[in-house]
Protein backbone atom coordinates (compact mmCIF):
# COMPACT_ATOMS: atom_id res chain seq x y z
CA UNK A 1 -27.12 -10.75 -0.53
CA UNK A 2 -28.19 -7.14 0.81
CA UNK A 3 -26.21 -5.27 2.81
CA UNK A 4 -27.90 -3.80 6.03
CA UNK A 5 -25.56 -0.33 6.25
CA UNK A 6 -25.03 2.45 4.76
CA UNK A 7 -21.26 2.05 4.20
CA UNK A 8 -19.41 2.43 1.11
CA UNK A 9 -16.93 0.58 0.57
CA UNK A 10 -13.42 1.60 -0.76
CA UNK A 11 -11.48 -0.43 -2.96
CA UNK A 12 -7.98 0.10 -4.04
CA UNK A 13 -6.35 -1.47 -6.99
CA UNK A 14 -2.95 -3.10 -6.21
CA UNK A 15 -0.69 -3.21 -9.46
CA UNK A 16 1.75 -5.83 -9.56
CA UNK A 17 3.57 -6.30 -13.31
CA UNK A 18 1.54 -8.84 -15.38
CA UNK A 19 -0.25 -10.00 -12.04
CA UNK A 20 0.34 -10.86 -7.96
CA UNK A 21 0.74 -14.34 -9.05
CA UNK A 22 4.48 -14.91 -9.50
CA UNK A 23 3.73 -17.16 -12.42
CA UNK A 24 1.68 -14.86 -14.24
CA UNK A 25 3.90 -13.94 -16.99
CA UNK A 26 4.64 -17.26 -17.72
CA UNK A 27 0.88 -17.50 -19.31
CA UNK A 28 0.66 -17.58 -22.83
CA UNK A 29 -1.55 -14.05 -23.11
CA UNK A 30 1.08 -11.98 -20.31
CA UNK A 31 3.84 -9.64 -21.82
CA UNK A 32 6.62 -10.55 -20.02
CA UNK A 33 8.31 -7.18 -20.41
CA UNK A 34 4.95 -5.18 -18.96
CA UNK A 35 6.94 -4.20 -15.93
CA UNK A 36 8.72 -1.70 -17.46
CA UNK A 37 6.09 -0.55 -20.30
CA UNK A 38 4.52 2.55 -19.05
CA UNK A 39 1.52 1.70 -21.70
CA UNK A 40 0.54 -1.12 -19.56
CA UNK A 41 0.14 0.95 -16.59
CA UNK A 42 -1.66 3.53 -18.58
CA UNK A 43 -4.39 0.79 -19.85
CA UNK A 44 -4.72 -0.71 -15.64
CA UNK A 45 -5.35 2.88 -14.75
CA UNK A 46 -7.96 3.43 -17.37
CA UNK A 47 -9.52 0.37 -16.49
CA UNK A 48 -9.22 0.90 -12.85
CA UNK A 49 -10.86 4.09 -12.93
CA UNK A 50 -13.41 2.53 -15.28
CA UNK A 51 -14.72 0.63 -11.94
CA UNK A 52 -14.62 4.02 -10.01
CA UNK A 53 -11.79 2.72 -7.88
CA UNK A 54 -11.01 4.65 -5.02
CA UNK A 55 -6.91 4.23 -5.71
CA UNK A 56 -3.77 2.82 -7.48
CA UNK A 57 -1.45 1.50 -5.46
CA UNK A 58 2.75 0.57 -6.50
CA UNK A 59 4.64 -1.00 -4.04
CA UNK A 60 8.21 -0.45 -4.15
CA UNK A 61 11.71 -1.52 -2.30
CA UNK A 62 15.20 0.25 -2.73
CA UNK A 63 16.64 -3.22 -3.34
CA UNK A 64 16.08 -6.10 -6.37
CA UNK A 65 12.74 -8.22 -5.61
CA UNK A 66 13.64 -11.44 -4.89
CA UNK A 67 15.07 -13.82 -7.92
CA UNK A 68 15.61 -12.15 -11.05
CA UNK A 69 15.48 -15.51 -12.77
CA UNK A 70 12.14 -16.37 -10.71
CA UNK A 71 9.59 -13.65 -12.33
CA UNK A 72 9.92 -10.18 -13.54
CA UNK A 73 11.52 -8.26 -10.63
CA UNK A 74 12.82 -4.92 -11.88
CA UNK A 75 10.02 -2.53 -11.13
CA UNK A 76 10.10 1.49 -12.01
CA UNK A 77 9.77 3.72 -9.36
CA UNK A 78 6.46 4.61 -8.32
CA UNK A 79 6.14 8.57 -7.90
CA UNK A 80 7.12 9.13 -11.29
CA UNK A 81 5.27 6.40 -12.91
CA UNK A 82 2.47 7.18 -11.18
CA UNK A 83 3.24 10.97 -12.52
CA UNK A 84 2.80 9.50 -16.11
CA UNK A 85 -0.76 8.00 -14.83
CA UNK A 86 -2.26 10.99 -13.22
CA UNK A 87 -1.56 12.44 -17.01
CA UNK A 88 -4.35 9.97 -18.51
CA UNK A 89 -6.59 10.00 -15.67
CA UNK A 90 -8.94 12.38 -14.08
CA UNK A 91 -10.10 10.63 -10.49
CA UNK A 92 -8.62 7.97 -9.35
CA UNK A 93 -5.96 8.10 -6.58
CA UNK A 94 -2.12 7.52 -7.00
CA UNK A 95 -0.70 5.41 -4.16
CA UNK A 96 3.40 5.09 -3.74
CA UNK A 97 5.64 3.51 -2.06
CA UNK A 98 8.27 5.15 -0.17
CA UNK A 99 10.68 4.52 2.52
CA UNK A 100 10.98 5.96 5.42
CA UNK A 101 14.26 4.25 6.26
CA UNK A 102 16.65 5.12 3.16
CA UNK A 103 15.15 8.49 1.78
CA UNK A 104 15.48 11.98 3.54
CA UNK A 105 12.07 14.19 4.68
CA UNK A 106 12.72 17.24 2.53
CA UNK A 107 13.31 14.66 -1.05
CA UNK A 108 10.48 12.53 -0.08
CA UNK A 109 7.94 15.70 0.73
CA UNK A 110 8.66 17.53 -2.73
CA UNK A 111 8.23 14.64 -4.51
CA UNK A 112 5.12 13.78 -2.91
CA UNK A 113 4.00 17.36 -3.02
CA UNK A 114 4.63 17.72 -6.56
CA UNK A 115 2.60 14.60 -7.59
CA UNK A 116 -0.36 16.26 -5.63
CA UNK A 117 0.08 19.28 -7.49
CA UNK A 118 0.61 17.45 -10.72
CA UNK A 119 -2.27 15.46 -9.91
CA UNK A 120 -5.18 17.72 -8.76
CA UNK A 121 -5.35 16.09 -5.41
CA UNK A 122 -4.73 12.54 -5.73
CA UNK A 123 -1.63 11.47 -4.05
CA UNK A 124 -1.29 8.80 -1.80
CA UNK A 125 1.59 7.66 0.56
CA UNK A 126 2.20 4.12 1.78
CA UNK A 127 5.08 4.34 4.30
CA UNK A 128 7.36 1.67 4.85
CA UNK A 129 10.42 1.11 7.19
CA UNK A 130 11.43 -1.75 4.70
CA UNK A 131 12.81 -5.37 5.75
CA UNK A 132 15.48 -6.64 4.84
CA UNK A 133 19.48 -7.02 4.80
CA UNK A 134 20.01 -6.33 1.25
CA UNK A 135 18.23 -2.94 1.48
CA UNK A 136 20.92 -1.77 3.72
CA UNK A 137 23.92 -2.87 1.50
CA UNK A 138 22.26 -0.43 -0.89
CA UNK A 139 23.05 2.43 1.31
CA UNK A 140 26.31 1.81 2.71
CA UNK A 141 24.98 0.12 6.14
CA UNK A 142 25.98 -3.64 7.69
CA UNK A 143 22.89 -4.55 8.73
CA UNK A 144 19.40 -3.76 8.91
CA UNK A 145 18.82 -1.58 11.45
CA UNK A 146 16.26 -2.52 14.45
CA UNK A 147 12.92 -2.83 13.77
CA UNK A 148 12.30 -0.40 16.65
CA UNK A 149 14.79 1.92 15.32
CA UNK A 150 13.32 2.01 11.79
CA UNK A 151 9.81 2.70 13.39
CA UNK A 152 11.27 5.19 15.72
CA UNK A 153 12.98 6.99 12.94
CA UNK A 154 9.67 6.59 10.63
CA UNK A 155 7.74 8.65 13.19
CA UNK A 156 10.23 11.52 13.20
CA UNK A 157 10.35 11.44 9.30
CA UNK A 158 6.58 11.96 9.24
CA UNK A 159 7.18 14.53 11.68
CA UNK A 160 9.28 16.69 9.63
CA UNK A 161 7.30 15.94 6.46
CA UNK A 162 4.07 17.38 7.93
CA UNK A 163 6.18 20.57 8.92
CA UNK A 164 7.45 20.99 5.53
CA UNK A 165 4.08 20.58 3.88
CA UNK A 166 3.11 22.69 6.89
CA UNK A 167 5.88 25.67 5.63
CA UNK A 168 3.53 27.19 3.37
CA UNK A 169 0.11 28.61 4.19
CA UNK A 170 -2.54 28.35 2.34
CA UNK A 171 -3.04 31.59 1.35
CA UNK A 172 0.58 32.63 0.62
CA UNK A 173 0.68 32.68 -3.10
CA UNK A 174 -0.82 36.46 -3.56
CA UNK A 175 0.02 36.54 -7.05
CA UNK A 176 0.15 40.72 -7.07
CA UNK A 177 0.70 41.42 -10.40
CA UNK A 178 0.30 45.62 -9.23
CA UNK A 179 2.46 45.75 -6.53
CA UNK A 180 5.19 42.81 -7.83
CA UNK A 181 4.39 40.43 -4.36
CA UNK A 182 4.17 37.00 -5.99
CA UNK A 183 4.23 35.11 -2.26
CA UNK A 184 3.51 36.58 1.17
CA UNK A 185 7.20 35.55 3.04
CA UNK A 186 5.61 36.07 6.23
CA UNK A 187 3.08 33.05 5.34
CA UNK A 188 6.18 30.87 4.48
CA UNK A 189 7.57 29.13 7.62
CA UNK A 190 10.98 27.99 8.32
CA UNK A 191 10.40 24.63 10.44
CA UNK A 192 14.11 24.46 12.19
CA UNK A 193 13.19 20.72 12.99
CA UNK A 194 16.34 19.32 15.13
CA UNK A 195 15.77 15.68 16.35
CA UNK A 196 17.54 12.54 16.70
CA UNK A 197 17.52 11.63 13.03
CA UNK A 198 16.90 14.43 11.09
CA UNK A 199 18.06 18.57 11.01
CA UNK A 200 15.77 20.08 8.69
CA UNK A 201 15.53 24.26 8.31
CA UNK A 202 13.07 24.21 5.61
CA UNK A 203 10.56 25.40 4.48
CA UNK A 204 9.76 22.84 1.38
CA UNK A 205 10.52 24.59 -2.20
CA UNK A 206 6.56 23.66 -3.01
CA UNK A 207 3.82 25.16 -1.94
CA UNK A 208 1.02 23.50 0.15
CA UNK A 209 -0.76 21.34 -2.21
CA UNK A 210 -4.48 20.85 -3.26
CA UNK A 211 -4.52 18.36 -0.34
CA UNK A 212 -2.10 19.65 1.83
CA UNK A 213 -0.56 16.40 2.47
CA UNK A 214 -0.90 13.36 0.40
CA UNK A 215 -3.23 10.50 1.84
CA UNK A 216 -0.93 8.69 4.81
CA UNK A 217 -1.20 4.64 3.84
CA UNK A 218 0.50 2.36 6.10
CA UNK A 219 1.11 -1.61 5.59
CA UNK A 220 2.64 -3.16 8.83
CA UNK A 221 1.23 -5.20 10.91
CA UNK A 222 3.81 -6.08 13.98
CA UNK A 223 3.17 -4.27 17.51
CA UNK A 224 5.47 -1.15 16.06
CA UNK A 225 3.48 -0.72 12.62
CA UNK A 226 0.15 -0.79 14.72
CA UNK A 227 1.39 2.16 17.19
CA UNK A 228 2.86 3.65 14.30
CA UNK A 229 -0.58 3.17 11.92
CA UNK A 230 -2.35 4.34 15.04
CA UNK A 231 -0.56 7.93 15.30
CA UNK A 232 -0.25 8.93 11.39
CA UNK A 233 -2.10 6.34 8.90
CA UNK A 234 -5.35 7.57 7.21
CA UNK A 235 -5.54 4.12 5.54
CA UNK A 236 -3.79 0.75 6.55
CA UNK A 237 -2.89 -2.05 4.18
CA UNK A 238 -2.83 -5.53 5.66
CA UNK A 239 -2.50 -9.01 5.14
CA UNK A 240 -5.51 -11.21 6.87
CA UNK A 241 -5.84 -14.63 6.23
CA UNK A 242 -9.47 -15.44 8.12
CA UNK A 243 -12.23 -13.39 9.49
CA UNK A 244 -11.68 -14.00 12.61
CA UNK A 245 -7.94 -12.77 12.26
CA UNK A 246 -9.40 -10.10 10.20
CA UNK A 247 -11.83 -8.96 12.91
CA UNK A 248 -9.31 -8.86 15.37
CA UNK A 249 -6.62 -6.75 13.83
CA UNK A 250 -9.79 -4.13 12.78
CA UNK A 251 -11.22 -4.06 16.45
CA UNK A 252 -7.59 -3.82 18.07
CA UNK A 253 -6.69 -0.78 15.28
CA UNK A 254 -9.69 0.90 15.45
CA UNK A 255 -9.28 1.11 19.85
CA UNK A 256 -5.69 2.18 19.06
CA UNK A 257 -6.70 4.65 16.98
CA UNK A 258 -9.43 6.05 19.21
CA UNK A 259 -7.18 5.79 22.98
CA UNK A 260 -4.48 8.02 20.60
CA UNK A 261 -6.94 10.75 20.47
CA UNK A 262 -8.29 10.16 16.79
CA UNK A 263 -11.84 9.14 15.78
CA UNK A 264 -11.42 5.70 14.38
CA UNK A 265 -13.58 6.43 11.31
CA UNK A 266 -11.00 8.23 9.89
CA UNK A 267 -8.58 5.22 9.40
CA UNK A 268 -9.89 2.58 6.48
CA UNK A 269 -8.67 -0.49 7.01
CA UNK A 270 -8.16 -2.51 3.78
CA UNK A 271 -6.94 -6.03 3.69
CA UNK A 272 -5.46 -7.84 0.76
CA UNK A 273 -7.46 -9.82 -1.67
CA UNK A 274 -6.23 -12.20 -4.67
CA UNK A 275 -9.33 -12.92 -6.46
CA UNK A 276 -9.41 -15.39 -9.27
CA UNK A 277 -12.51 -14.65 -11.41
CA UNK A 278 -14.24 -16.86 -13.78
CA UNK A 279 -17.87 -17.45 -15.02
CA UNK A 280 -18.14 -20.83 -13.28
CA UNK A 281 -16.52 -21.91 -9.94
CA UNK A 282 -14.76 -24.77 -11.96
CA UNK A 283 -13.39 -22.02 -14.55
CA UNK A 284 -11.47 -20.10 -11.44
CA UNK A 285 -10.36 -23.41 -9.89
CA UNK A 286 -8.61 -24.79 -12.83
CA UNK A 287 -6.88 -20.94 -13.50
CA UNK A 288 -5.92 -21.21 -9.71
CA UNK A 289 -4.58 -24.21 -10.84
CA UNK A 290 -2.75 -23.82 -14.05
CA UNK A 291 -0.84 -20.95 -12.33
CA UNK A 292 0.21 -23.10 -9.26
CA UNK A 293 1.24 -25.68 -11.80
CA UNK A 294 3.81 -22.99 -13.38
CA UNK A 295 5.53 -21.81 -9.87
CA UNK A 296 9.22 -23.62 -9.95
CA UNK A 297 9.14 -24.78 -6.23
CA UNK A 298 13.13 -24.56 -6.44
CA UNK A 299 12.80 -21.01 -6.33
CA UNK A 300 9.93 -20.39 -4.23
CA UNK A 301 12.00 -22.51 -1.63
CA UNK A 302 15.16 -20.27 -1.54
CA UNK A 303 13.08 -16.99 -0.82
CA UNK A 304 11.18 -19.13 1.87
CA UNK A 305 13.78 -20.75 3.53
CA UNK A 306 15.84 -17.08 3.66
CA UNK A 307 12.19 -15.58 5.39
CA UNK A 308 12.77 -18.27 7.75
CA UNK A 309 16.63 -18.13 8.29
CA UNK A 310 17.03 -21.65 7.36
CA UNK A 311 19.52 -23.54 4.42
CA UNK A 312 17.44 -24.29 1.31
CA UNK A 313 18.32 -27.90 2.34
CA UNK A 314 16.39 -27.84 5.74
CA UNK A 315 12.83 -27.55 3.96
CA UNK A 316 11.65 -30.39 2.72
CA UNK A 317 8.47 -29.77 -0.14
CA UNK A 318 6.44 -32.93 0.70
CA UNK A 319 7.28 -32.55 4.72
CA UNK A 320 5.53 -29.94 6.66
CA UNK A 321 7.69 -27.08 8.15
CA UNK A 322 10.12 -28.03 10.35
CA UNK A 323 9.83 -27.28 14.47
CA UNK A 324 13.24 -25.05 14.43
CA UNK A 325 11.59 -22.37 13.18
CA UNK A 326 12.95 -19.11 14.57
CA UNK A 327 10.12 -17.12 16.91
CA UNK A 328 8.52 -13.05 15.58
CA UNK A 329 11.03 -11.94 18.29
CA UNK A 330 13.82 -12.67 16.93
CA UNK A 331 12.73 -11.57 12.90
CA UNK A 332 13.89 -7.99 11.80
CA UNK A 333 12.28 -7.75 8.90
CA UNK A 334 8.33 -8.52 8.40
CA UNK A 335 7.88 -9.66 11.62
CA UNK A 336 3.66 -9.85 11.08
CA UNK A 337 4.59 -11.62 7.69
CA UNK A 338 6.42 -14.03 9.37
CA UNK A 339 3.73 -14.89 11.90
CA UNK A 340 1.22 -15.05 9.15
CA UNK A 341 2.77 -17.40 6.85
CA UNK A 342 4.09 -19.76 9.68
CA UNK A 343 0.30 -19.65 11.44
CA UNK A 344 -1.30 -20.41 8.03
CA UNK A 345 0.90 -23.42 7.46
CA UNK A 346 0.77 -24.74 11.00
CA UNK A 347 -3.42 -23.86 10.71
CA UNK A 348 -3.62 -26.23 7.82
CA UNK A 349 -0.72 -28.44 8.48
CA UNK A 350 0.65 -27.37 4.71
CA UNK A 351 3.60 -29.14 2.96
CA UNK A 352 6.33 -26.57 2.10
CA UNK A 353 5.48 -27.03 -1.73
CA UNK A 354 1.35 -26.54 -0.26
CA UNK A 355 2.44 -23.29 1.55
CA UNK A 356 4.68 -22.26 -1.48
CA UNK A 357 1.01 -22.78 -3.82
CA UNK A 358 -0.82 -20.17 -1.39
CA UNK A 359 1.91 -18.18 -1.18
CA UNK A 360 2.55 -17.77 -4.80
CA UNK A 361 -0.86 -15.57 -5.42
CA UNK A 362 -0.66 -13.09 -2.64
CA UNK A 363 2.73 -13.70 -0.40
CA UNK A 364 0.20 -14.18 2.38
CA UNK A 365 -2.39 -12.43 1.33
CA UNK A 366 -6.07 -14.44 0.99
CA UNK A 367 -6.61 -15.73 -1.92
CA UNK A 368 -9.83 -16.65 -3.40
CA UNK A 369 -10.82 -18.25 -6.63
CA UNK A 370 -14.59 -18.27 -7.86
CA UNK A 371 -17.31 -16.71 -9.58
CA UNK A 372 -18.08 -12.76 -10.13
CA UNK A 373 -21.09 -13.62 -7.49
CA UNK A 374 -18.59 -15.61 -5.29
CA UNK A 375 -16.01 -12.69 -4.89
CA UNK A 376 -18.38 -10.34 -4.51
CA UNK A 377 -20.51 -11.59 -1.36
CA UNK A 378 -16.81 -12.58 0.26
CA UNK A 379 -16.25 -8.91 -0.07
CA UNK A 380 -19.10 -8.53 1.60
CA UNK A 381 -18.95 -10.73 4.26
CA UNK A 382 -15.93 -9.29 5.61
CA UNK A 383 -17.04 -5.45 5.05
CA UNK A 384 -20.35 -6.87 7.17
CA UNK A 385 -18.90 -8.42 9.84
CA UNK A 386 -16.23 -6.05 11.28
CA UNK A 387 -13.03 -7.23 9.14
CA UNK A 388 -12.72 -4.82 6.78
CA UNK A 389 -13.74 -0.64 5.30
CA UNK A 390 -12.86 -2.14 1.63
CA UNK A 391 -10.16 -3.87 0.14
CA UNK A 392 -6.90 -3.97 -1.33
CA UNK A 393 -7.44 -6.00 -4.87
CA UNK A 394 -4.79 -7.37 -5.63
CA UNK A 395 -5.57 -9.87 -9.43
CA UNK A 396 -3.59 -12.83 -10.11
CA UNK A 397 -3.21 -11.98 -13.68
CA UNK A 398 -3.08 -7.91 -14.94
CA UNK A 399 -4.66 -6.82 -17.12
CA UNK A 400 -7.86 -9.52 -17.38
CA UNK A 401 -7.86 -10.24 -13.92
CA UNK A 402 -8.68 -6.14 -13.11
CA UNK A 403 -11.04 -6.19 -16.22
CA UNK A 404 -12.79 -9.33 -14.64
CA UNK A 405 -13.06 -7.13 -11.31
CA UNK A 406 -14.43 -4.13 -12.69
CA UNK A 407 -16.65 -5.13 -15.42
CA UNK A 408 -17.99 -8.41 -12.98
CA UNK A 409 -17.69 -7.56 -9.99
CA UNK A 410 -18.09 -4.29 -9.07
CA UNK A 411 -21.35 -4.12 -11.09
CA UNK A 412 -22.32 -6.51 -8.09
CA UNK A 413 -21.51 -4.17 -5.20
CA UNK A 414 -22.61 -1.11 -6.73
CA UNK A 415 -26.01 -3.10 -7.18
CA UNK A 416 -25.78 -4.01 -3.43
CA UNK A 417 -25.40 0.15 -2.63
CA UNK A 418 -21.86 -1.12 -1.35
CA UNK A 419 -20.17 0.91 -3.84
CA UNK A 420 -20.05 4.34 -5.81
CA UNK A 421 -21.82 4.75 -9.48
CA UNK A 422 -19.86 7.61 -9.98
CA UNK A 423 -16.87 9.54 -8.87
CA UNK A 424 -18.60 12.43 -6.64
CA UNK A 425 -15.50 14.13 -5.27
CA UNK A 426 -12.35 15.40 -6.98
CA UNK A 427 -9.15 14.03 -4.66
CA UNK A 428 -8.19 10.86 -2.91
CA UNK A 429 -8.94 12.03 0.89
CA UNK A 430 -12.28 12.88 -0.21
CA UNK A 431 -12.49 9.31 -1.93
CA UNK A 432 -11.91 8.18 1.40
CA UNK A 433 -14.16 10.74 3.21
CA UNK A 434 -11.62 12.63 5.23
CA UNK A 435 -11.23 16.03 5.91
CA UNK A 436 -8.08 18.42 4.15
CA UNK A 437 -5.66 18.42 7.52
CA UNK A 438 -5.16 22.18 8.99
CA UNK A 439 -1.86 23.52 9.20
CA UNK A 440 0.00 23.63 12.26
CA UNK A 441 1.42 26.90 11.86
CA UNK A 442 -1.76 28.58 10.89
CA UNK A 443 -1.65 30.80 14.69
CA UNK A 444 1.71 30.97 14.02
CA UNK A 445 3.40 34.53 12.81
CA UNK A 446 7.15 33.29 12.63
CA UNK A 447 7.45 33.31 8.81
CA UNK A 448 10.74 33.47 6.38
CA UNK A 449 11.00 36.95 6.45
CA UNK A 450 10.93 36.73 10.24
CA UNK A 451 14.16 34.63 10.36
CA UNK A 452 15.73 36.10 7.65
């Protein structure tokens, strides 16, 4: 298969402990400690970068994942692991988690700042409003708050992080050794944001950074997270289970993007993939296989029946799901999720322990088992056909199932002229082929020794 455009595709490499399959450390070759073993991260960012990889990407939540007793669920916290990584790499990008809903702008910006700097250029935000009840008991709160209310808050915390990356000019640091000026304090701004969330003076204690703002990622998919994706994200994670759901969440992003004022180009949509990867299509299938066989389904059924707001007792593993299943209206948390995973079972009229199976590889994600060959024209099928500007890979097992990817694989696409050779720009938003964003305040003359 040829490809008839001159896209490039951009591929992102999701790291998930010992693998996105929840019964990947139960395998006889996983360490089930690797969560927590910065040398395991080290050796997926080597090999990562290996394929030319356009990113890393951690996913993170302020509250325990799930089960402790189901899989590893402790999980170290991205910014400064990924801090270790840029150490031992030179290209790739360095995607983290944050929230938007239990951090403040000013902690979140240095931090993210200071991994740019660290970095050369290669950091990478994926902003989340984060679902879920237990989050809030973290941080003193009842309830979760309104899905609204978290995106409504989430757009003012961008906001004032912009500003505060904003606070410096570029050309403040003067460094005059002669006349003892280190920083220009007129080219340092005091933001003064006041809002409905946040009161913020500023400016940030870092200057701007080799990108000026790290790359903007974004990963929801309900009515909010596309208005919100459509205003700030430069790349949007999602969850697609066909191409035709796949082409209609790109077309309906990409208008979004272009009726808010922005050229749609600039936003890369990548969806999720859980690829499987053997020599022979029988090989993946019976790997696909072995791993389902290792999920305990009493597990798997708590978490589902809590997505659903049902007792444990209510789903049934050899019935399908049952009718009383609440509607996306009246979900808080993951309300695209939701949608997903009750379409895909109602689709394919899945028994709960069927729907816990392709669940267990991707949490809704598509999964695909099959050959280097097989993975990499499915790739390209979606990248073709409107679905997709790359993908999110996302391997069963870590670290062979990223080894199969880049040494199989991506050999594959770069032989299609689908993918880079070589790395041929130095940070992540030229990975992705955007432009360094201006600063707002560069016509702007209030600086700190103004208000001071």
């Amino acid at each position: 298969m040829t490809s008839g455009t001159s896209r490039r595709l951009h591929l992102n490499a999701f790291l998930m402990s010992v693998g996105h399959h929840e019964a990947a450390w139960r395998l006889p070759q996983s360490n089930p400690l690797a969560h927590i073993d910065v040398e395991h991260y080290r050796n997926l960012a080597r090999i990562a970068e290996r394929g030319k990889l356009d990113s890393l990407f951690l996913a993170d939540s302020p509250v325990q994942m799930g089960s402790p007793g189901r899989r590893p669920s402790g999980r170290l916290e991205p910014t400064l692991l990924l801090t270790a990584l840029a150490a031992v790499t030179d290209h790739i990008g360095l995607i983290a988690t944050a929230s938007t809903s239990y951090n403040e702008p000013y902690n979140l910006a240095r931090r993210f700042a200071s991994l740019d700097h660290i970095s050369g250029g290669r950091a990478g935000w994926n902003i989340v409003t984060t679902a879920g009840v237990e989050a809030a008991l973290n941080f003193g709160l009842d309830d979760l708050p309104a899905h609204r209310d978290r995106y409504e808050r989430a757009a003012e915390f961008l906001e004032v992080s912009t500003k505060l990356w904003d606070s410096w000019a570029d050309n403040a640091i003067v460094a005059d050794k002669e006349r003892g000026v280190h920083a220009d304090a007129d080219r340092v701004q005091v933001i003064d944001h006041v809002g409905k969330y946040f009161k913020v003076r500023g400016p940030l204690n870092v200057p701007r950074s080799p990108q000026a703002y790290p790359l903007l990622v974004q990963a929801g998919s309900s009515e909010d997270g596309r208005n919100f994706a459509a205003r700030w994200a430069e790349a949007v994670f999602t969850a697609q289970q066909t191409l035709e759901e796949g082409k209609a969440f790109y077309a309906d992003l990409k208008d979004r993007v272009a009726r808010g004022g922005r050229d749609p180009d600039t936003v890369k949509i990548l969806p999720g993939i859980v690829p499987v990867i053997a020599d022979t299509e029988r090989e993946a299938h019976e790997l696909d296989a072995e791993l389902n066989r290792l999920i305990i389904p009493e597990y798997a059924k708590r978490q589902l029946a809590e997505r659903f707001r049902l007792s444990p007792d209510e789903l049934d593993l050899d019935s399908e799901l049952p009718e009383n299943l609440p509607t996306e209206d009246e979900i808080e948390g993951a309300k695209s999720r939701f949608t997903l995973i009750v379409a895909l079972a109602r689709r394919e009229r899945l028994t709960v322990r069927q729907l816990i199976g392709r669940l267990g590889g991707g949490r809704g994600h598509r999964t695909f088992a099959g050959t280097p060959v097989q993975v990499a024209d499915a790739i390209q099928y979606w990248f073709d056909n409107g679905a997709a500007d790359g993908f999110n890979i996302m391997p069963a097992v870590l670290p062979s199932g990223l080894e199969s990817f880049v040494d199989k694989v991506v050999p594959i696409l770069q032989e299609r002229g689908l993918f880079r050779t070589e790395y041929e720009t130095t940070t992540l938003r030229q990975h992705y082929g955007l432009a360094r964003p201006a600063n707002q305040f560069a016509t702007g003359d209030r600086g700190l020794a103004a208000a001071l």
